[in-house]
C-alpha atoms as a PDB file:
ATOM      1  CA  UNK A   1      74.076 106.700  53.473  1.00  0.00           C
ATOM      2  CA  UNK A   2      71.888 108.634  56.079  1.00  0.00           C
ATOM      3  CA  UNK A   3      73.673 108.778  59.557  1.00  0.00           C
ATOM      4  CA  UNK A   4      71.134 107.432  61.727  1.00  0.00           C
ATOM      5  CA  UNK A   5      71.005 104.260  59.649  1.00  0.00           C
ATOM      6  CA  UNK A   6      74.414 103.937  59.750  1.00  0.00           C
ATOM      7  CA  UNK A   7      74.605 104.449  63.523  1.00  0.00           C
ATOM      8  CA  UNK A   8      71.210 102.149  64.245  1.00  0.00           C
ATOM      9  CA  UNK A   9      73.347  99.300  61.973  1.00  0.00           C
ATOM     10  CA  UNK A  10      76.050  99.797  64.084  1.00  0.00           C
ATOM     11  CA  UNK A  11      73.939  99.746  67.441  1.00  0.00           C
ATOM     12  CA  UNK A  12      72.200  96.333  66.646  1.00  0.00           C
ATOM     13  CA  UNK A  13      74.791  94.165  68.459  1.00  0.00           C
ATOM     14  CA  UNK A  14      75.485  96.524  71.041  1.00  0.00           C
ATOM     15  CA  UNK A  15      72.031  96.230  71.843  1.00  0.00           C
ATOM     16  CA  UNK A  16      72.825  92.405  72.616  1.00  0.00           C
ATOM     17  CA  UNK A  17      75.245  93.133  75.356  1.00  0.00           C
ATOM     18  CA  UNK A  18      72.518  93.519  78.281  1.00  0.00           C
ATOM     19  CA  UNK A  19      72.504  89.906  77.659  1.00  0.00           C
ATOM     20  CA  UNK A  20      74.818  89.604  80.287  1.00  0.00           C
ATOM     21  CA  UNK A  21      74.485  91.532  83.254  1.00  0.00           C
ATOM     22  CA  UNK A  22      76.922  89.637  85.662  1.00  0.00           C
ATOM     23  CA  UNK A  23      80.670  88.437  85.084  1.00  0.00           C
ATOM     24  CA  UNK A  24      81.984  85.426  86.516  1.00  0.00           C
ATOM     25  CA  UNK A  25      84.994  83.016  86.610  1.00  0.00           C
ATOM     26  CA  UNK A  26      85.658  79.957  84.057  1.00  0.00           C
ATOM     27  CA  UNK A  27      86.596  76.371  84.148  1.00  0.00           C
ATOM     28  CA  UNK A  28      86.070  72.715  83.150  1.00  0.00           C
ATOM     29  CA  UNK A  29      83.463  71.950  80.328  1.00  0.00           C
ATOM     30  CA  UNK A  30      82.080  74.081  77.786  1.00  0.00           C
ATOM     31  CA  UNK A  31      78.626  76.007  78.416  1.00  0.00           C
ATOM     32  CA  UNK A  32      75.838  73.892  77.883  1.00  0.00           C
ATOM     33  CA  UNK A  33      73.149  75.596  75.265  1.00  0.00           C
ATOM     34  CA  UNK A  34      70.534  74.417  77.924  1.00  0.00           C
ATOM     35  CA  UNK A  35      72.186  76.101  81.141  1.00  0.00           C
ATOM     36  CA  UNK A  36      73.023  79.628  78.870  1.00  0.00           C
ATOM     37  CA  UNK A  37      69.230  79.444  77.502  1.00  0.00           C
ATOM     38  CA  UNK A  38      68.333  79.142  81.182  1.00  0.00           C
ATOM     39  CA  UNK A  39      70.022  81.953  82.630  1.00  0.00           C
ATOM     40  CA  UNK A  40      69.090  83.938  79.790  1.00  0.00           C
ATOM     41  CA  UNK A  41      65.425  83.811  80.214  1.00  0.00           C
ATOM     42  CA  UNK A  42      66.226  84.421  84.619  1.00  0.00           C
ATOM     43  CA  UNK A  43      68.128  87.844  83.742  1.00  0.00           C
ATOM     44  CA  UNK A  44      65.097  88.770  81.361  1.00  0.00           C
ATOM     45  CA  UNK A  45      67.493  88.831  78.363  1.00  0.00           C
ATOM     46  CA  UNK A  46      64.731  88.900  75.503  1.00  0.00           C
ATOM     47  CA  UNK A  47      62.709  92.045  77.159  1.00  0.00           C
ATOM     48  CA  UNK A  48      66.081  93.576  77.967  1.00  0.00           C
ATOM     49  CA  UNK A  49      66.980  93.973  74.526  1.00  0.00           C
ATOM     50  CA  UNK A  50      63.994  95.634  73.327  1.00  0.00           C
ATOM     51  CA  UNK A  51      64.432  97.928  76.305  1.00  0.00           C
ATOM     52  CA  UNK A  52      67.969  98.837  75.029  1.00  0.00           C
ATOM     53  CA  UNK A  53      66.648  98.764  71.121  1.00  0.00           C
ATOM     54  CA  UNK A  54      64.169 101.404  72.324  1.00  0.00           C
ATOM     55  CA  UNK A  55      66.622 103.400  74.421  1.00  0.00           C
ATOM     56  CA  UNK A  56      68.812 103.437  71.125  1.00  0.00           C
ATOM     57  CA  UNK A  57      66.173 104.798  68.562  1.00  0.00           C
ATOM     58  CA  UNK A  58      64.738 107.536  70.929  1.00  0.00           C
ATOM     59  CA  UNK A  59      68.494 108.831  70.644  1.00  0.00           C
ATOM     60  CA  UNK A  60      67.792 108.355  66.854  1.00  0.00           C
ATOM     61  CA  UNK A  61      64.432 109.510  66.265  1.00  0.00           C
ATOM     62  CA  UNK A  62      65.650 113.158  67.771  1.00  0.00           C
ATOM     63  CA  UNK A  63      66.860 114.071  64.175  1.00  0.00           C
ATOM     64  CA  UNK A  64      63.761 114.652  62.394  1.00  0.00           C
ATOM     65  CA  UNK A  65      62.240 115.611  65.460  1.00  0.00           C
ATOM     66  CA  UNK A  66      64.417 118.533  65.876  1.00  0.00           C
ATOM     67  CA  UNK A  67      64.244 119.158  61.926  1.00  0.00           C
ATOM     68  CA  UNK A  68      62.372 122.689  61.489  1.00  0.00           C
ATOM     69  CA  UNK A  69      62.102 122.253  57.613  1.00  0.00           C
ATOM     70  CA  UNK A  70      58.757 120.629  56.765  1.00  0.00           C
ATOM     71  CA  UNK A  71      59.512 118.535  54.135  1.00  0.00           C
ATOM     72  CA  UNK A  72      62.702 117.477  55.633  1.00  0.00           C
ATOM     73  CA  UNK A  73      60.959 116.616  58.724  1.00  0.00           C
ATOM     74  CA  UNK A  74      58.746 114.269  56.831  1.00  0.00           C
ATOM     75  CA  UNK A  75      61.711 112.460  54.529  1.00  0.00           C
ATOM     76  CA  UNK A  76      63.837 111.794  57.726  1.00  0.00           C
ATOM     77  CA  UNK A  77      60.578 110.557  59.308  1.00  0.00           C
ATOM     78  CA  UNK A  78      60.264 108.279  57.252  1.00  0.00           C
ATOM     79  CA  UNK A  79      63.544 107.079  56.792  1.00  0.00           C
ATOM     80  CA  UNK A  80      63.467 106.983  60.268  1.00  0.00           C
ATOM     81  CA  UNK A  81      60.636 104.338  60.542  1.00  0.00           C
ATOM     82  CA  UNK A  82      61.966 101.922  58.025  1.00  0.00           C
ATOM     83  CA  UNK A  83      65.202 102.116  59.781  1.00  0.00           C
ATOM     84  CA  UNK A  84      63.517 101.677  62.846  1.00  0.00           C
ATOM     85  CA  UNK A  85      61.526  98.440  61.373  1.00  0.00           C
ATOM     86  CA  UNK A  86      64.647  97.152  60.027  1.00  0.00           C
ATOM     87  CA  UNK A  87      66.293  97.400  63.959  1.00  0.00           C
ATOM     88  CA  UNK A  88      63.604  96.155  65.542  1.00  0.00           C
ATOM     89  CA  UNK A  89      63.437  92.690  63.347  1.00  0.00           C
ATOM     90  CA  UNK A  90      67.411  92.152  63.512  1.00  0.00           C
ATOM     91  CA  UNK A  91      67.303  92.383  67.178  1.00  0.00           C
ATOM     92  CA  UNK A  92      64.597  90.218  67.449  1.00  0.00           C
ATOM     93  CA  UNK A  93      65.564  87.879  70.300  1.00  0.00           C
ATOM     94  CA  UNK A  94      64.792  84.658  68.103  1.00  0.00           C
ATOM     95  CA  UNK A  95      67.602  86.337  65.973  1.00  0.00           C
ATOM     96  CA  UNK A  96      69.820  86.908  68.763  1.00  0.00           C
ATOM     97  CA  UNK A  97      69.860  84.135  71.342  1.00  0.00           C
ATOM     98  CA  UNK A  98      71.596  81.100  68.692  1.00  0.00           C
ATOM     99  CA  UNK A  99      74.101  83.631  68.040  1.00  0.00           C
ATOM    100  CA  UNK A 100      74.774  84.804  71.478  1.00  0.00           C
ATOM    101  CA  UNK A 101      74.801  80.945  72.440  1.00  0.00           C
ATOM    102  CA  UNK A 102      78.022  80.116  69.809  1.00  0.00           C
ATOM    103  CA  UNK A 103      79.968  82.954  71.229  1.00  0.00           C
ATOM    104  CA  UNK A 104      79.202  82.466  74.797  1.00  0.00           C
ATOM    105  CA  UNK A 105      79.852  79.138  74.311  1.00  0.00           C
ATOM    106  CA  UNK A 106      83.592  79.715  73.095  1.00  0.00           C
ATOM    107  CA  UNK A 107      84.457  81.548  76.111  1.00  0.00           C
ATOM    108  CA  UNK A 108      82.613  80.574  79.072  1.00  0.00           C
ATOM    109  CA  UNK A 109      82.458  77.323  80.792  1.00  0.00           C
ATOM    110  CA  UNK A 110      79.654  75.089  82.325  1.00  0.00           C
ATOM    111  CA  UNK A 111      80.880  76.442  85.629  1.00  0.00           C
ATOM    112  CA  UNK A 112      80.686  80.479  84.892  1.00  0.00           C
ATOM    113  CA  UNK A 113      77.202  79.355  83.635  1.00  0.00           C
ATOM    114  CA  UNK A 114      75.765  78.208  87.118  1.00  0.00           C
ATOM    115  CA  UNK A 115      77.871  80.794  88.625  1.00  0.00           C
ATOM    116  CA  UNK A 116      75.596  83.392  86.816  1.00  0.00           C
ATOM    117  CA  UNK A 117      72.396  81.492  87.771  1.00  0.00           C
ATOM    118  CA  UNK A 118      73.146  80.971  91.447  1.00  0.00           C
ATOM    119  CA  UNK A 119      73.868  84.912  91.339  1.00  0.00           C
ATOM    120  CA  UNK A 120      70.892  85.616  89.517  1.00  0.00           C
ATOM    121  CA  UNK A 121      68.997  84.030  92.518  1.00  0.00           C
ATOM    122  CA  UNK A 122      71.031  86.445  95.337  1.00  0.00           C
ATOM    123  CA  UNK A 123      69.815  89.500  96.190  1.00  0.00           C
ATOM    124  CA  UNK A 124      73.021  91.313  94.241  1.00  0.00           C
ATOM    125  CA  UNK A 125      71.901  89.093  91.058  1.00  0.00           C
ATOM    126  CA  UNK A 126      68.027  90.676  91.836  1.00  0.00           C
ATOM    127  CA  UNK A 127      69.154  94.362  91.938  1.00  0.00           C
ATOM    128  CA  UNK A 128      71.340  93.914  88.704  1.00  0.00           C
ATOM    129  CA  UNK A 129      68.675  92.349  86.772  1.00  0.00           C
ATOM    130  CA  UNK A 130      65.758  94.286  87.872  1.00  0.00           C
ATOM    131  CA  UNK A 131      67.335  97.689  88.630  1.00  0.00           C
ATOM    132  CA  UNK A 132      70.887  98.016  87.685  1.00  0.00           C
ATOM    133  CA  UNK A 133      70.063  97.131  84.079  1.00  0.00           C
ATOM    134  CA  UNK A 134      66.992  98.746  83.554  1.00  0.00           C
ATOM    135  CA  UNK A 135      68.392 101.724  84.866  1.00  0.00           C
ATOM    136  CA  UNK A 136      71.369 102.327  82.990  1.00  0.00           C
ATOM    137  CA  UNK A 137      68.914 101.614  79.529  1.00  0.00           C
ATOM    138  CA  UNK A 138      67.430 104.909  81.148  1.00  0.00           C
ATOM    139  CA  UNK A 139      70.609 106.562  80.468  1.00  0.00           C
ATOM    140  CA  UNK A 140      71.428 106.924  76.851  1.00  0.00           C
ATOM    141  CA  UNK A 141      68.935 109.301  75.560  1.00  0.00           C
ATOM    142  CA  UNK A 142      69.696 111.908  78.392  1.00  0.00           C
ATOM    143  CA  UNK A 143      73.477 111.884  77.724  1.00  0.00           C
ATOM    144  CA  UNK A 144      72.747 112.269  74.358  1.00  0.00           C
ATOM    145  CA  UNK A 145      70.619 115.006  74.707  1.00  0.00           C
ATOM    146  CA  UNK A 146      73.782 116.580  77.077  1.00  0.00           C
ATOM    147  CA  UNK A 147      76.743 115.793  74.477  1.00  0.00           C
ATOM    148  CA  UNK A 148      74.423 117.100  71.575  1.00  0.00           C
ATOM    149  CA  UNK A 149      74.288 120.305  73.228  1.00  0.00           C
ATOM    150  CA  UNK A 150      77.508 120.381  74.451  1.00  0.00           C
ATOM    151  CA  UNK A 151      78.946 119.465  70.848  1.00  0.00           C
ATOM    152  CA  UNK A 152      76.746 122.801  69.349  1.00  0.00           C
ATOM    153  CA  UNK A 153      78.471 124.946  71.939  1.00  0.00           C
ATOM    154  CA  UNK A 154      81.530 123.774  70.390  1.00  0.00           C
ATOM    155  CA  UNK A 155      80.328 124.083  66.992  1.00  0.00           C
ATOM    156  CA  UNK A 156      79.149 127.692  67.835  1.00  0.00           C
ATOM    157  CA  UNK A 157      82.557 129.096  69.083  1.00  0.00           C
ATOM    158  CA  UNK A 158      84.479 129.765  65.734  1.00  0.00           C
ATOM    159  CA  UNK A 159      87.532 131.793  67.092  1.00  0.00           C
ATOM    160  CA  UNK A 160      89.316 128.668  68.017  1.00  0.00           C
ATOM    161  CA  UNK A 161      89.236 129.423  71.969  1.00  0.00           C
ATOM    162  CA  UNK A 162      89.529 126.712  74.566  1.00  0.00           C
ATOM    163  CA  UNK A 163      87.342 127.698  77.557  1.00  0.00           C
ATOM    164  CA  UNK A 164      87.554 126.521  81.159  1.00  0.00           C
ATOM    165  CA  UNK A 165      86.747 122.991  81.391  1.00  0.00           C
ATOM    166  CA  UNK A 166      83.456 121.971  82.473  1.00  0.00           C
ATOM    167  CA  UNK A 167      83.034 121.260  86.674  1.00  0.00           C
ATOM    168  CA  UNK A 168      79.832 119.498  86.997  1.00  0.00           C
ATOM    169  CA  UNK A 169      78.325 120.235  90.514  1.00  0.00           C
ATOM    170  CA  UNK A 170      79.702 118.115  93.412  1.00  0.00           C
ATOM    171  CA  UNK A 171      76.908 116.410  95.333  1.00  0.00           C
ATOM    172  CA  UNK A 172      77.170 116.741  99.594  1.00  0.00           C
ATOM    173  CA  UNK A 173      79.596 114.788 101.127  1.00  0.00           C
ATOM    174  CA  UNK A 174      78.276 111.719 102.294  1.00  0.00           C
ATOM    175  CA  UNK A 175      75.087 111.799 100.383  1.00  0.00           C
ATOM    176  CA  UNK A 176      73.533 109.292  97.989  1.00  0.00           C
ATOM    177  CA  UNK A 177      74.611 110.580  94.996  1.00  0.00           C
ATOM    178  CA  UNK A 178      77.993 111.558  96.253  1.00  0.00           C
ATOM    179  CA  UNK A 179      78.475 107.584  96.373  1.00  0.00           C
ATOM    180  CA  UNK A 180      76.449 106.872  93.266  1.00  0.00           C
ATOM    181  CA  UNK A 181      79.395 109.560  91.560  1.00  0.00           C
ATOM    182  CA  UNK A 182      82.057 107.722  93.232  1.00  0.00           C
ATOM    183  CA  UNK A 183      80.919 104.250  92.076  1.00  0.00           C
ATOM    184  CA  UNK A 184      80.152 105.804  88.152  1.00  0.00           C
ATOM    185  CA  UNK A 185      83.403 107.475  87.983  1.00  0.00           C
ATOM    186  CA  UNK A 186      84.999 104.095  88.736  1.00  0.00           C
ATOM    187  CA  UNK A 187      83.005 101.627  87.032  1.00  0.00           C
ATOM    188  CA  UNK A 188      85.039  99.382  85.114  1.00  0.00           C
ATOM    189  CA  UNK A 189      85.995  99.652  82.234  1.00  0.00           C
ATOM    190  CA  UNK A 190      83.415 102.673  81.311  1.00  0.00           C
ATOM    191  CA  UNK A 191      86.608 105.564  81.256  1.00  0.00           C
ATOM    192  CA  UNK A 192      88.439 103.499  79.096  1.00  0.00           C
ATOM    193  CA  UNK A 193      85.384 103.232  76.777  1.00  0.00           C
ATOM    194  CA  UNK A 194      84.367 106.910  76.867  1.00  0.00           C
ATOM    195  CA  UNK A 195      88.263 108.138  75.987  1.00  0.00           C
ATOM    196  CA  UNK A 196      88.277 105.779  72.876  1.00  0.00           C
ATOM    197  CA  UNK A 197      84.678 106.504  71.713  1.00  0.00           C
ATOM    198  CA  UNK A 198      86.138 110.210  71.720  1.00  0.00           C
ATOM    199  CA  UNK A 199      89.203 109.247  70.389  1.00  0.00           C
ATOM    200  CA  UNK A 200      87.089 107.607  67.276  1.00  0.00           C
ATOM    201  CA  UNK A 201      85.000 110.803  66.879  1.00  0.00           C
ATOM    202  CA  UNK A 202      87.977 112.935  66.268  1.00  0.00           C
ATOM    203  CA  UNK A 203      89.600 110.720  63.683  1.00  0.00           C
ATOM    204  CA  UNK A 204      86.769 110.469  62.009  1.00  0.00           C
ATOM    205  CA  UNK A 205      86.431 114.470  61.912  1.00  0.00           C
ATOM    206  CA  UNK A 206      90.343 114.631  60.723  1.00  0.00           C
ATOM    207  CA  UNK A 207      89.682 111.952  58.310  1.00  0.00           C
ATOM    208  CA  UNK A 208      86.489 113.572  57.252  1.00  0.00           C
ATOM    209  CA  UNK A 209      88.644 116.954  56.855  1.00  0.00           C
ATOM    210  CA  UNK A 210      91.469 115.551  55.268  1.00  0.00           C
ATOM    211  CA  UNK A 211      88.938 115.537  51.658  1.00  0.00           C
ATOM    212  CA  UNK A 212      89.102 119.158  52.164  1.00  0.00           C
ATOM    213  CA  UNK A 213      92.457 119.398  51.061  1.00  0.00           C
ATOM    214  CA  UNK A 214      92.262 121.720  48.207  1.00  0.00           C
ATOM    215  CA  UNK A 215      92.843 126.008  48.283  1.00  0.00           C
ATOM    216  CA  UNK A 216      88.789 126.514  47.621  1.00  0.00           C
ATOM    217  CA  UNK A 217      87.619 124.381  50.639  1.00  0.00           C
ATOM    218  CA  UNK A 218      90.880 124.688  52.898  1.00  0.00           C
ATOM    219  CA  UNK A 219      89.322 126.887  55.475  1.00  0.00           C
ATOM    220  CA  UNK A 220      86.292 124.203  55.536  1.00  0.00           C
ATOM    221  CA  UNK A 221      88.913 121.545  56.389  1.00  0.00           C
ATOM    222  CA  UNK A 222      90.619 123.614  59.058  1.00  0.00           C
ATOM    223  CA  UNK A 223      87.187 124.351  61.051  1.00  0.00           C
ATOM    224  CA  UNK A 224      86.804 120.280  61.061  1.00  0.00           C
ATOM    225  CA  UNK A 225      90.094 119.879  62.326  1.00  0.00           C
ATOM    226  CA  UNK A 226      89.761 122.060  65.047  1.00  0.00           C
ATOM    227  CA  UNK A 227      86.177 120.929  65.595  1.00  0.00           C
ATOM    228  CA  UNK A 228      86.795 117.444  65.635  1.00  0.00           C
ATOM    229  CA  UNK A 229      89.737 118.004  68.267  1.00  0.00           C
ATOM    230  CA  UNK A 230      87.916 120.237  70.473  1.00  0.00           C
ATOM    231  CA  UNK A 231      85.031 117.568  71.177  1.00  0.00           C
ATOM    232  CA  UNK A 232      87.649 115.020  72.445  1.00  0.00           C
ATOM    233  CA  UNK A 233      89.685 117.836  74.294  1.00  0.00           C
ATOM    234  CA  UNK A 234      86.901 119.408  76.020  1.00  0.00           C
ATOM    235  CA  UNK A 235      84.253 117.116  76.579  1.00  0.00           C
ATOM    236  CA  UNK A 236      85.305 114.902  79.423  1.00  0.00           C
ATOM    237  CA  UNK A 237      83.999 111.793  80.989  1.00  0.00           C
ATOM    238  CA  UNK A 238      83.499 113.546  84.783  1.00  0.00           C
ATOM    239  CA  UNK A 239      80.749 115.349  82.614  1.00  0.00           C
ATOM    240  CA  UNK A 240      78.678 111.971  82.332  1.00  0.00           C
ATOM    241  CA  UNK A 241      79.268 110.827  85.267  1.00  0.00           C
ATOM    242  CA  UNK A 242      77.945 113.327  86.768  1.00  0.00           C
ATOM    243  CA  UNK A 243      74.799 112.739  84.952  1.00  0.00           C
ATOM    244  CA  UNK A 244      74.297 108.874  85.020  1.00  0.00           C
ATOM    245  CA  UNK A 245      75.260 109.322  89.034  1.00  0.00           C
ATOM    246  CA  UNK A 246      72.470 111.743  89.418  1.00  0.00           C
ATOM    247  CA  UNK A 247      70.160 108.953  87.696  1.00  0.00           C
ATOM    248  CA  UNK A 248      71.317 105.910  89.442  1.00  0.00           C
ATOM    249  CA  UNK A 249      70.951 107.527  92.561  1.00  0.00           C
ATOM    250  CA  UNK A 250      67.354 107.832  91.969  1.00  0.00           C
ATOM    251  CA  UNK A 251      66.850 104.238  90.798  1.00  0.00           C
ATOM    252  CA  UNK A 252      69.054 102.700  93.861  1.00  0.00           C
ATOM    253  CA  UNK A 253      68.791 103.183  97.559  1.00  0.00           C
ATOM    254  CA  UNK A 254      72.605 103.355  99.593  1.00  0.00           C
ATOM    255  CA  UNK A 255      73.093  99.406 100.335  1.00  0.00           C
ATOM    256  CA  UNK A 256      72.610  98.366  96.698  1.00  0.00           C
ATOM    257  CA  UNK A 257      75.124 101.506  95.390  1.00  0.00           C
ATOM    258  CA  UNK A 258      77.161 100.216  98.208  1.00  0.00           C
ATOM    259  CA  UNK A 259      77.062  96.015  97.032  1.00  0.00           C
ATOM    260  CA  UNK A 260      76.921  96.931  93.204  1.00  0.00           C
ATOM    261  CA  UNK A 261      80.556  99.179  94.184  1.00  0.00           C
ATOM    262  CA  UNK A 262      81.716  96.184  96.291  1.00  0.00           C
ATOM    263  CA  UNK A 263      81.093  93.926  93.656  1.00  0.00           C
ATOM    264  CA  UNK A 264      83.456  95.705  90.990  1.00  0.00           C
ATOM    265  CA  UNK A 265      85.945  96.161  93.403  1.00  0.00           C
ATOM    266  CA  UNK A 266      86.268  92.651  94.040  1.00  0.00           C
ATOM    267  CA  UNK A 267      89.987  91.760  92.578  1.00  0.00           C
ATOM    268  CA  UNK A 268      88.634  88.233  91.630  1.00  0.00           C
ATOM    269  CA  UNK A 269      86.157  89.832  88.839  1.00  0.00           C
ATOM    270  CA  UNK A 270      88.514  91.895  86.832  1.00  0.00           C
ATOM    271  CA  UNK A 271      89.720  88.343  84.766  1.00  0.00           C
ATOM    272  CA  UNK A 272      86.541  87.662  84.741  1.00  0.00           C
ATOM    273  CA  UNK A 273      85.104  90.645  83.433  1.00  0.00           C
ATOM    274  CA  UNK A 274      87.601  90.052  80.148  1.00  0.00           C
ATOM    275  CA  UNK A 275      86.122  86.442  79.414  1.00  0.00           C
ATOM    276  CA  UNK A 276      82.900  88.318  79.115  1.00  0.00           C
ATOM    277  CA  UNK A 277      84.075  90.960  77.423  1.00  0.00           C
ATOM    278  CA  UNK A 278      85.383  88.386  74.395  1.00  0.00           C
ATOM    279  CA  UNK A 279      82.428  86.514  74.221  1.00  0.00           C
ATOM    280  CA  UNK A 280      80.427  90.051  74.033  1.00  0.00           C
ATOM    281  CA  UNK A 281      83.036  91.553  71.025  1.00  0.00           C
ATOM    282  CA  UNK A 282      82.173  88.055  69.296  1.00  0.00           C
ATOM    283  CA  UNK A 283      78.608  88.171  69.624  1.00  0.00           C
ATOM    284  CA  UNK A 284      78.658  92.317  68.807  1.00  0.00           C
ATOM    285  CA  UNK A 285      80.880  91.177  65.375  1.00  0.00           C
ATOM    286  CA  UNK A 286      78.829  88.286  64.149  1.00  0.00           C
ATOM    287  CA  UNK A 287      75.363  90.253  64.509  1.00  0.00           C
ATOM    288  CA  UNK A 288      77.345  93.147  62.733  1.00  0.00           C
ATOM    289  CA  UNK A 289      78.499  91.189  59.860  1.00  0.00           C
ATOM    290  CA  UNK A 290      75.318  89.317  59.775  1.00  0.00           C
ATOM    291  CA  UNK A 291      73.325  92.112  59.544  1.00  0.00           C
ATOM    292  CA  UNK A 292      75.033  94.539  57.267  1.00  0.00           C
ATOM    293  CA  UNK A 293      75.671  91.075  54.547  1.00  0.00           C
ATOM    294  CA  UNK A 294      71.571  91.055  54.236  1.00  0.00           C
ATOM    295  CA  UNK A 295      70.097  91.587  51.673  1.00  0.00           C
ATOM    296  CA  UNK A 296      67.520  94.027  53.795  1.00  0.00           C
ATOM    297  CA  UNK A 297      70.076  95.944  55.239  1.00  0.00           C
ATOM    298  CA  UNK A 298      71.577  96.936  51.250  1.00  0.00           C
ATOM    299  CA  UNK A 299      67.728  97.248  50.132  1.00  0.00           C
ATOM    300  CA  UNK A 300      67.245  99.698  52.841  1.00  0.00           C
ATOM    301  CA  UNK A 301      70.991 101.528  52.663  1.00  0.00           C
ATOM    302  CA  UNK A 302      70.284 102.444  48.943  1.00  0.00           C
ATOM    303  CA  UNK A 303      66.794 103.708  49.547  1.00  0.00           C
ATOM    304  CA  UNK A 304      68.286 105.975  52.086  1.00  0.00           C
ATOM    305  CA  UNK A 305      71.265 107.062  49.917  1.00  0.00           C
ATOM    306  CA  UNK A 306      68.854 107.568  47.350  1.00  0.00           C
ATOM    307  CA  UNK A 307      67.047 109.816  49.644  1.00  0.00           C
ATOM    308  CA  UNK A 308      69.993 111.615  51.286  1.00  0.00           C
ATOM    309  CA  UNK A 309      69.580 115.137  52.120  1.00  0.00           C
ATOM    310  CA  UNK A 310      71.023 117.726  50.025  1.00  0.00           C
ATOM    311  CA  UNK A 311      72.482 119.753  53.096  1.00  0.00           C
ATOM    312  CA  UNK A 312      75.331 118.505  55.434  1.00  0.00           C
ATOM    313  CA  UNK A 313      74.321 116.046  58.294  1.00  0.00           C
ATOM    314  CA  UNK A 314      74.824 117.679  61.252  1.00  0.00           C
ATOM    315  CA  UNK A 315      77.907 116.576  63.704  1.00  0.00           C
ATOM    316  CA  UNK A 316      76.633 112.729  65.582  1.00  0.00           C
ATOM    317  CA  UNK A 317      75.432 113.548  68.667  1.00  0.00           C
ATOM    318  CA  UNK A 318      77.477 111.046  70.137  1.00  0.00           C
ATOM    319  CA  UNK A 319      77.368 109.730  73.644  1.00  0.00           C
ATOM    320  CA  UNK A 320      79.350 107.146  75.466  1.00  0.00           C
ATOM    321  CA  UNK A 321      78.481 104.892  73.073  1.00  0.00           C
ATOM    322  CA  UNK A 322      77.644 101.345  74.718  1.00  0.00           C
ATOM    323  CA  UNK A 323      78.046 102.920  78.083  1.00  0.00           C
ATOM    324  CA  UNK A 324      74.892 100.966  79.584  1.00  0.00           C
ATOM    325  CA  UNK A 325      75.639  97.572  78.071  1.00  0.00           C
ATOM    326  CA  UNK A 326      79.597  97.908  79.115  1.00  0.00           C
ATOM    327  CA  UNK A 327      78.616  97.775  82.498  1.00  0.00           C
ATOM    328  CA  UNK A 328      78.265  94.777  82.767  1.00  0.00           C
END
């Protein structure tokens, strides 16, 4: 099956996680389906997740853009588009919001509900929705475009040594991006994400090298392994956030940097933070089974394997996958 399918597939329910752009405590009765559709439509949910759907496929679309082979170019352009059709209708927000409903539902409470509406009203809850989130959607297809080139270097070097690591540039003391680098480098839960999104590229390079197990395509298996353990080795997360801090810092002046830090800081959010983060893993599971069990989604994966191109797929171009929506 063509890679970019596999990886827009995988991608729908991330999509879904701007749904919730602040984290708040839990009690008493279940969430209402009238009080989660309400806050929904305040943070914007429905144009949110086109925002992040488009983010997603520009980061997609660069394969047969950067194709030099004519008639390549024009079969992954058009796998591209009915990929990009499919995407677009399963993250539909009609599609979305029941689903995101059930699984909010089972782990947030009336209370967290009205928590998230009365914050969506304060001037914290303002920057987050129109800002913060729209922002961070900004930031996919640039760190894409830096670990794709950063993943060729690696590719490139084929005598199996480790240079110095990377030092991105350290803003001026005391300037605006100096605390938009600060706040990126300790965003929650984002360096945990990044070190087991690059822990899941290299076992999927060892497993991918382990069919190579034979004396004719040993040496083929070898370059995998070491390839596949260089990108988690070398590439390291003070490399993107150095980039998304240079990009917030445009978007946000000092004082919101300086509330949004506060905010994850506060010792009260960090239980809070998990609640979301179960009801998100529910609603990113359901949307992934439901999607990949339709019929479209089959229709479309055999046309595509059907269509598969005859030389290798190039290494993903990965990036801290969900990075924008796990900010949350």
């Amino acid at each position: 099956m063509h890679t970019p399918f596999i990886n827009a597939a995988r991608s729908l329910a991330q999509a879904c996680i701007v749904l919730l752009a602040l984290a708040q405590t839990a009690h008493a009765a279940p969430a209402t389906e009238e009080a989660l559709r309400r806050y929904f439509e305040m943070a914007n949910s429905a144009r949110m997740v086109v925002a992040a759907t488009d983010a997603m496929l520009e980061i997609e679309a660069r394969q047969w853009q950067d194709e030099s082979d004519p008639k390549e170019k024009a079969k992954l352009k058009a796998r591209f588009e009915r990929t990009s059709a499919f995407v677009r209708q399963q993250v539909a927000w009609d599609k979305i919001e029941p689903v995101a409903i059930e699984s909010y539902q089972k782990h947030l409470q009336e209370s967290d509900v009205q928590e998230l509406i009365a914050q969506a009203h304060s001037p914290l809850g303002q920057t987050i929705i129109n800002k913060v989130t729209p922002a961070l959607l900004k930031q996919p297809p640039v760190v894409a475009a830096y670990m794709a080139k950063r993943i060729e270097e690696i590719r490139e070097r084929k005598d199996g040594s480790v240079p110095p690591h990377v030092v991105p540039p350290q803003p001026p003391a005391g300037s605006k991006e100096a605390q938009a680098l600060a706040m990126m480098l300790g965003w929650p839960g984002a360096r945990d994400d990044f070190d087991k999104n690059m822990a899941d590229i290299e076992t999927r390079g060892l497993e991918m090298a382990a069919a190579f197990n034979d004396e004719a395509t040993a040496s083929i298996g070898e370059e995998l392994r070491r390839f596949s353990k260089a990108i988690r080795s070398e590439i390291k997360f003070e490399e993107i956030a150095a980039i998304e801090a240079r990009m917030i810092a445009v978007e946000l002046s000092e004082a919101e940097i300086a509330a949004l830090t506060e905010e994850h800081n506060n010792p009260a959010r960090a239980a809070q933070r998990i609640r979301i983060g179960l009801a998100d893993a529910e609603l990113m599971a359901r949307m992934s089974a439901s999607v990949q069990s339709s019929d479209a989604f089959k229709q479309l994966a055999n046309a595509d394997s059907d269509e598969a191109p005859a030389k290798p797929a190039k290494p993903r171009k990965a990036a801290r996958a969900g990075k924008a929506p796990a900010k949350k």
